[in-house]
N, C-alpha and C. Protein backbone atom coordinates (compact mmCIF):
# COMPACT_ATOMS: atom_id res chain seq x y z
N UNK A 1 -4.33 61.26 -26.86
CA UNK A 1 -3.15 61.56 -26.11
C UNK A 1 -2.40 62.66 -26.85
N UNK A 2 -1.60 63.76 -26.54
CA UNK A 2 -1.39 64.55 -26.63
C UNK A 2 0.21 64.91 -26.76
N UNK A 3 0.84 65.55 -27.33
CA UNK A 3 2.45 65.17 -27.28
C UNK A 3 3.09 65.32 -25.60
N UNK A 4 2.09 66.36 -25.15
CA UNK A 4 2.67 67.02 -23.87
C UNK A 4 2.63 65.74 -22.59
N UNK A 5 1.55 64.62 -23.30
CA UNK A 5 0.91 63.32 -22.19
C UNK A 5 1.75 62.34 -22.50
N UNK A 6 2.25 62.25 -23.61
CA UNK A 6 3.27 60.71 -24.15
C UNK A 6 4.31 60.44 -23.07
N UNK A 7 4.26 59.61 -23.29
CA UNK A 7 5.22 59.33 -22.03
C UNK A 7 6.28 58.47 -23.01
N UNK A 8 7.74 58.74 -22.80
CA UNK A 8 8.81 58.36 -24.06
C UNK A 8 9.14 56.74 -23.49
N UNK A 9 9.71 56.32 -24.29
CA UNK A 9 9.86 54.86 -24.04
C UNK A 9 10.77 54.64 -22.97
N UNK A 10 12.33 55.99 -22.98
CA UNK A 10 13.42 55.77 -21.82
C UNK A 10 12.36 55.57 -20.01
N UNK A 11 10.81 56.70 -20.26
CA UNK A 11 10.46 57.11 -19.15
C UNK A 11 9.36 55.54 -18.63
N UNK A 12 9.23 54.79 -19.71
CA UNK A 12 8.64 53.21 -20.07
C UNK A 12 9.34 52.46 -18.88
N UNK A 13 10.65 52.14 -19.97
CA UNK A 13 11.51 51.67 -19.18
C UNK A 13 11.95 52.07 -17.49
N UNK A 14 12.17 52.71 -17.41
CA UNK A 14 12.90 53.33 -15.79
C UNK A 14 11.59 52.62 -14.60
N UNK A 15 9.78 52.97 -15.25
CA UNK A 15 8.89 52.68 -14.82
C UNK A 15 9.21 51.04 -14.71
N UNK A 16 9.17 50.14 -15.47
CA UNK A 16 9.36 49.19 -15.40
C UNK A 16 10.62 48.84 -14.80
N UNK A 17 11.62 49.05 -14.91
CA UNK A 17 12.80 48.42 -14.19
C UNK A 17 12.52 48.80 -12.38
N UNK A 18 11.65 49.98 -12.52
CA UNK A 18 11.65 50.11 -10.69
C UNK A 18 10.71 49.49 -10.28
N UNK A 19 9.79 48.59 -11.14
CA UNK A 19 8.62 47.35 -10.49
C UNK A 19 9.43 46.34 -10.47
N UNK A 20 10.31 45.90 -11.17
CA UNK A 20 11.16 44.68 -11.49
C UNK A 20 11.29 43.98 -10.14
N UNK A 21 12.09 44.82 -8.85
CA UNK A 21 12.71 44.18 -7.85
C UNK A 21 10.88 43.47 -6.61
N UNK A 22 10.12 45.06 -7.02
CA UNK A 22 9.04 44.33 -6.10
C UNK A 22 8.48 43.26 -6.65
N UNK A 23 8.11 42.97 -8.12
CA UNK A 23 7.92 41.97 -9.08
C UNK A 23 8.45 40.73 -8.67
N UNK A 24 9.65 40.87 -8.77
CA UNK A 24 10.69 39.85 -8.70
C UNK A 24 10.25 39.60 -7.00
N UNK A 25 10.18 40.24 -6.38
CA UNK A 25 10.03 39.68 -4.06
C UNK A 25 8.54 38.96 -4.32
N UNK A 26 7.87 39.31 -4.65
CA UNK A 26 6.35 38.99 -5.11
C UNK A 26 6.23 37.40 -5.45
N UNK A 27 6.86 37.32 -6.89
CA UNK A 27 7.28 35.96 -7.35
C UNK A 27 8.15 35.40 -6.05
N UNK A 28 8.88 35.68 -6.25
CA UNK A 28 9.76 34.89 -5.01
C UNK A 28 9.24 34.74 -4.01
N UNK A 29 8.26 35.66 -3.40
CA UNK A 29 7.10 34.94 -1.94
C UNK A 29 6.41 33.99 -2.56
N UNK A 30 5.76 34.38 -3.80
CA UNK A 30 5.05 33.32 -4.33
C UNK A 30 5.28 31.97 -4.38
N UNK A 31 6.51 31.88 -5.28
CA UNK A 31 7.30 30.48 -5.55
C UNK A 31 7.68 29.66 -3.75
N UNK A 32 7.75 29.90 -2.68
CA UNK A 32 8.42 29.87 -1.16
C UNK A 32 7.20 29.21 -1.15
N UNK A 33 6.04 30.13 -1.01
CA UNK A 33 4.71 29.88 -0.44
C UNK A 33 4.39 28.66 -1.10
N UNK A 34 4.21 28.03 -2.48
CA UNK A 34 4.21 27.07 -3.11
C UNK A 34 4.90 25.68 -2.87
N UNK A 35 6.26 26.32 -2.66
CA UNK A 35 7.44 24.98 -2.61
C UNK A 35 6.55 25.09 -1.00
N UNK A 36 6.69 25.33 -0.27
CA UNK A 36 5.90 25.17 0.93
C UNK A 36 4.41 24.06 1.25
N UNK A 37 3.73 24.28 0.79
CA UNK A 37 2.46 23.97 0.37
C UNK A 37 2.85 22.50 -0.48
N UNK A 38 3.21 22.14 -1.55
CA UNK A 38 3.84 21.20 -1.87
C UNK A 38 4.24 20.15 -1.10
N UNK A 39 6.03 20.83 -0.34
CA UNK A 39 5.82 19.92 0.34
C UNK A 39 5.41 19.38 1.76
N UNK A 40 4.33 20.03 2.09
CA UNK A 40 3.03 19.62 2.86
C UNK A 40 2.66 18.48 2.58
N UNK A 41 2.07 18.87 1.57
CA UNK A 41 1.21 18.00 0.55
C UNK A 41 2.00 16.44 0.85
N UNK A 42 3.16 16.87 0.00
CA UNK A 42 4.01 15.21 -0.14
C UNK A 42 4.52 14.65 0.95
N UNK A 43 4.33 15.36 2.41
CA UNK A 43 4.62 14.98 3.28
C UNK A 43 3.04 14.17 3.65
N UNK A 44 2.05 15.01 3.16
CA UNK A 44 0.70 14.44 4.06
C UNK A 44 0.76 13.04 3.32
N UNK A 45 0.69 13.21 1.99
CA UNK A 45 0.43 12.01 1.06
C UNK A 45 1.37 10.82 1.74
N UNK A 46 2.48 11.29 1.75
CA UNK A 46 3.57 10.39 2.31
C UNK A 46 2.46 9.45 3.48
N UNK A 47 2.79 10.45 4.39
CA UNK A 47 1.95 9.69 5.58
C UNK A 47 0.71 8.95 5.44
N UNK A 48 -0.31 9.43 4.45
CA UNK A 48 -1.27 8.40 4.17
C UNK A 48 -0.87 7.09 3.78
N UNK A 49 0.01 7.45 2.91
CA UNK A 49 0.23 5.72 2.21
C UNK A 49 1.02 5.26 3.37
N UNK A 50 1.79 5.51 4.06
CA UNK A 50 2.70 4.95 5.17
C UNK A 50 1.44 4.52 5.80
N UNK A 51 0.53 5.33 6.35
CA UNK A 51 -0.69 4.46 7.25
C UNK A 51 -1.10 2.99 6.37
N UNK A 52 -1.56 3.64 5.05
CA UNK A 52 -1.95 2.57 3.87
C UNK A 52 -1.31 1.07 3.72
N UNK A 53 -0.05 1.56 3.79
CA UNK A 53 0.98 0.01 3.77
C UNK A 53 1.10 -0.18 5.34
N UNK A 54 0.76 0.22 6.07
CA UNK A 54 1.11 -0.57 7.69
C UNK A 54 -0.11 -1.09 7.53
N UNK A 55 -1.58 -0.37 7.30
CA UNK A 55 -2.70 -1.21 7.23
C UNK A 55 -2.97 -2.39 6.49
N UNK A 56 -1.98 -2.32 5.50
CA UNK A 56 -2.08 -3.40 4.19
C UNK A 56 -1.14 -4.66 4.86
N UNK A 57 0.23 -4.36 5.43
CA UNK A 57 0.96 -5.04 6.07
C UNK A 57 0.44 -6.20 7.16
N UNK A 58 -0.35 -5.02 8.18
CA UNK A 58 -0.95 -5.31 8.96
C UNK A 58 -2.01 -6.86 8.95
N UNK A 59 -2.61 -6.56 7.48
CA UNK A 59 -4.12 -7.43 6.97
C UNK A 59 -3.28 -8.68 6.46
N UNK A 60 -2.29 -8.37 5.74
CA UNK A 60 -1.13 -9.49 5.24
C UNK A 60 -1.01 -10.75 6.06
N UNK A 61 -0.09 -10.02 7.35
CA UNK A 61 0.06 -10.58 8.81
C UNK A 61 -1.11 -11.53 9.03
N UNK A 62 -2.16 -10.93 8.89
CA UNK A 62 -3.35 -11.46 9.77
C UNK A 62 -3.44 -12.59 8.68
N UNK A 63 -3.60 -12.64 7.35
CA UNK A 63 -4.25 -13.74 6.83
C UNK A 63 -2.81 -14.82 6.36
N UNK A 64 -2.18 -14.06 6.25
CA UNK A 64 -0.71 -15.53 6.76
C UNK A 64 -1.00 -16.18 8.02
N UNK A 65 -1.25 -15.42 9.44
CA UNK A 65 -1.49 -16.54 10.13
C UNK A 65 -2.95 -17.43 10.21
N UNK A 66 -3.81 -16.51 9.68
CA UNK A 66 -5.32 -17.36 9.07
C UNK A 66 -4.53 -18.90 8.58
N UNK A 67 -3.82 -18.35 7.15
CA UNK A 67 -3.23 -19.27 6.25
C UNK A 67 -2.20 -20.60 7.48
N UNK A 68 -1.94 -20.27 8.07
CA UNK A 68 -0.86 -20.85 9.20
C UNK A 68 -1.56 -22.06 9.69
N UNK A 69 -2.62 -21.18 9.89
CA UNK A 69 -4.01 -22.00 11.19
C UNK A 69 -4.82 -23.10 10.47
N UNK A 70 -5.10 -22.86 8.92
CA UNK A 70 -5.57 -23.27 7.97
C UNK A 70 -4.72 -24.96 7.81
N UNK A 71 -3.48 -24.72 7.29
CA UNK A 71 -2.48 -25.49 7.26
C UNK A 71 -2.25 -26.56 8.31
N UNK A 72 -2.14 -26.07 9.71
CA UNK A 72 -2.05 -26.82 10.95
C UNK A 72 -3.33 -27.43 10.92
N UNK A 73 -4.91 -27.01 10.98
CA UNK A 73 -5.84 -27.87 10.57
C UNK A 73 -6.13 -29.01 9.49
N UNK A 74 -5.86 -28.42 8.29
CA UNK A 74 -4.99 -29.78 7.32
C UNK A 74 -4.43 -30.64 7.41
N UNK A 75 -3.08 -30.18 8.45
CA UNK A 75 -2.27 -31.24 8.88
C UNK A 75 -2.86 -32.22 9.80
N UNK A 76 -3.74 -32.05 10.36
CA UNK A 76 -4.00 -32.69 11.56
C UNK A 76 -5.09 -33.47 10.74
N UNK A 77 -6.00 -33.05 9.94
CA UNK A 77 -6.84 -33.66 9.28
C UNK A 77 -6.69 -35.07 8.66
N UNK A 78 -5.24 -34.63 7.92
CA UNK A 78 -4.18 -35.69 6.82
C UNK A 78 -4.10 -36.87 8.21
N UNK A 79 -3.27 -36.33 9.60
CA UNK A 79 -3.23 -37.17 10.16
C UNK A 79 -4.14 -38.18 11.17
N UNK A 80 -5.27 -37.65 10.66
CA UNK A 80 -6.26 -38.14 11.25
C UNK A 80 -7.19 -39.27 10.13
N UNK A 81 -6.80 -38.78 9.29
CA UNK A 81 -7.41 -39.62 7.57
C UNK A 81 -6.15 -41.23 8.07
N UNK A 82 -4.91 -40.92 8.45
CA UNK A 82 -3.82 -41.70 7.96
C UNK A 82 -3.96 -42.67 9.45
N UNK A 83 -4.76 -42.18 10.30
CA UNK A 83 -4.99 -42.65 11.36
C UNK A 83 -6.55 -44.11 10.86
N UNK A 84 -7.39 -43.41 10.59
CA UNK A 84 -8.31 -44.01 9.90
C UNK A 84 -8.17 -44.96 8.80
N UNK A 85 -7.34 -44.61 8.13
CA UNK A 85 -6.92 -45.87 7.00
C UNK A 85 -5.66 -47.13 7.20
N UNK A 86 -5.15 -46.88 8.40
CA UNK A 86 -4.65 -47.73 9.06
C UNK A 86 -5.55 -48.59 9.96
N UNK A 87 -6.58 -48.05 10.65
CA UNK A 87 -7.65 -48.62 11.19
C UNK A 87 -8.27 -49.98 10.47
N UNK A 88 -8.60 -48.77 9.16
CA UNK A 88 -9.38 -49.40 7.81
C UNK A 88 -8.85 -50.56 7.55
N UNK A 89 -7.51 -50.75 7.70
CA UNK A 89 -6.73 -51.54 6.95
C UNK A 89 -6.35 -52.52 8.08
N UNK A 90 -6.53 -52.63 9.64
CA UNK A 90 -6.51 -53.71 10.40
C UNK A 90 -7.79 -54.39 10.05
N UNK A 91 -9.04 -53.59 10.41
CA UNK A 91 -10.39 -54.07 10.24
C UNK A 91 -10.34 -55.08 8.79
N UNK A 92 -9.77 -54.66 8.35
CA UNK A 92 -10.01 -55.45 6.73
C UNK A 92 -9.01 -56.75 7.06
N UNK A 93 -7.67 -56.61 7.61
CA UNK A 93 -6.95 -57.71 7.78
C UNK A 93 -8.00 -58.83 8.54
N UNK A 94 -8.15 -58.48 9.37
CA UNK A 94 -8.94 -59.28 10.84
C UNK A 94 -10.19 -59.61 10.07
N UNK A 95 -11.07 -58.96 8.82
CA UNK A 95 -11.83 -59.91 8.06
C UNK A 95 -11.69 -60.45 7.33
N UNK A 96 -10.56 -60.56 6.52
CA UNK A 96 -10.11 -61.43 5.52
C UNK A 96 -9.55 -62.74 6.50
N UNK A 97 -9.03 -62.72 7.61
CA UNK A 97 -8.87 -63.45 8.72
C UNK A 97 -10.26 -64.35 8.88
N UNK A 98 -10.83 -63.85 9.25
CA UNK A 98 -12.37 -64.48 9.73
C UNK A 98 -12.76 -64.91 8.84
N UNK A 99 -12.91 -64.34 7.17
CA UNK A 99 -13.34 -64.98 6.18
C UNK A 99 -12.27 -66.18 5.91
N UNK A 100 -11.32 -66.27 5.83
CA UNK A 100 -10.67 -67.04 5.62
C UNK A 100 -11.20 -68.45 6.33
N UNK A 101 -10.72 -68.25 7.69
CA UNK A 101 -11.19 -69.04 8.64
C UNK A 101 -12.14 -69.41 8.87
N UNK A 102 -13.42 -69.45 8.20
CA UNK A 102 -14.98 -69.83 7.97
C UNK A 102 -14.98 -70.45 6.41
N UNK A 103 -14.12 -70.69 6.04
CA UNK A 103 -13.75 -71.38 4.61
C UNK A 103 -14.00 -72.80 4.96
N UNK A 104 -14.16 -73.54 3.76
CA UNK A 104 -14.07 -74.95 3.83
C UNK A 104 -13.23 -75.90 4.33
């Protein structure tokens, strides 16, 4: 390079300060385009898990009333055992009856 080619530091500067503003719009589309894209993103994500917990909600629902149905079968079971051991327990009266009564 040559003294006549140098280019002085004031002529540096001026070069650089007049990229600055397109620099600076550049970044700033950049950064827009980003925050943009983002929140896309956290909107899509959002919505997945919102599907995610209605589906999860949804399966909840279902096996509480499984669990419901479960319970009401139990119950009826218990009262069907309590039905039977009252039975149990005439049948046994009415032979201790008969045994009795075939005694000496």
């Amino acid at each position: 390079m040559t003294v006549t080619d140098a280019v002085t530091h004031d002529e540096l500067d001026a070069k650089v300060n007049g990229l600055k503003p397109e620099v600076e719009r550049i970044v700033g589309d950049a950064v827009r385009v980003l925050r943009g894209e983002i929140a896309s993103t956290a909107a899509g994500v959002e919505a997945r898990l919102n599907d995610r917990f209605d589906g999860l909600e949804t399966r909840f629902d279902s096996l509480e009333t499984k669990v419901d149905g479960l319970e009401t079968k139990f119950d009826s079971l218990e009262t069907k055992v309590d039905g039977l051991e009252t039975k149990f327990d005439r049948v046994e009266a009415k032979l201790d009856l008969l045994i009795e009564g075939s005694g000496p």
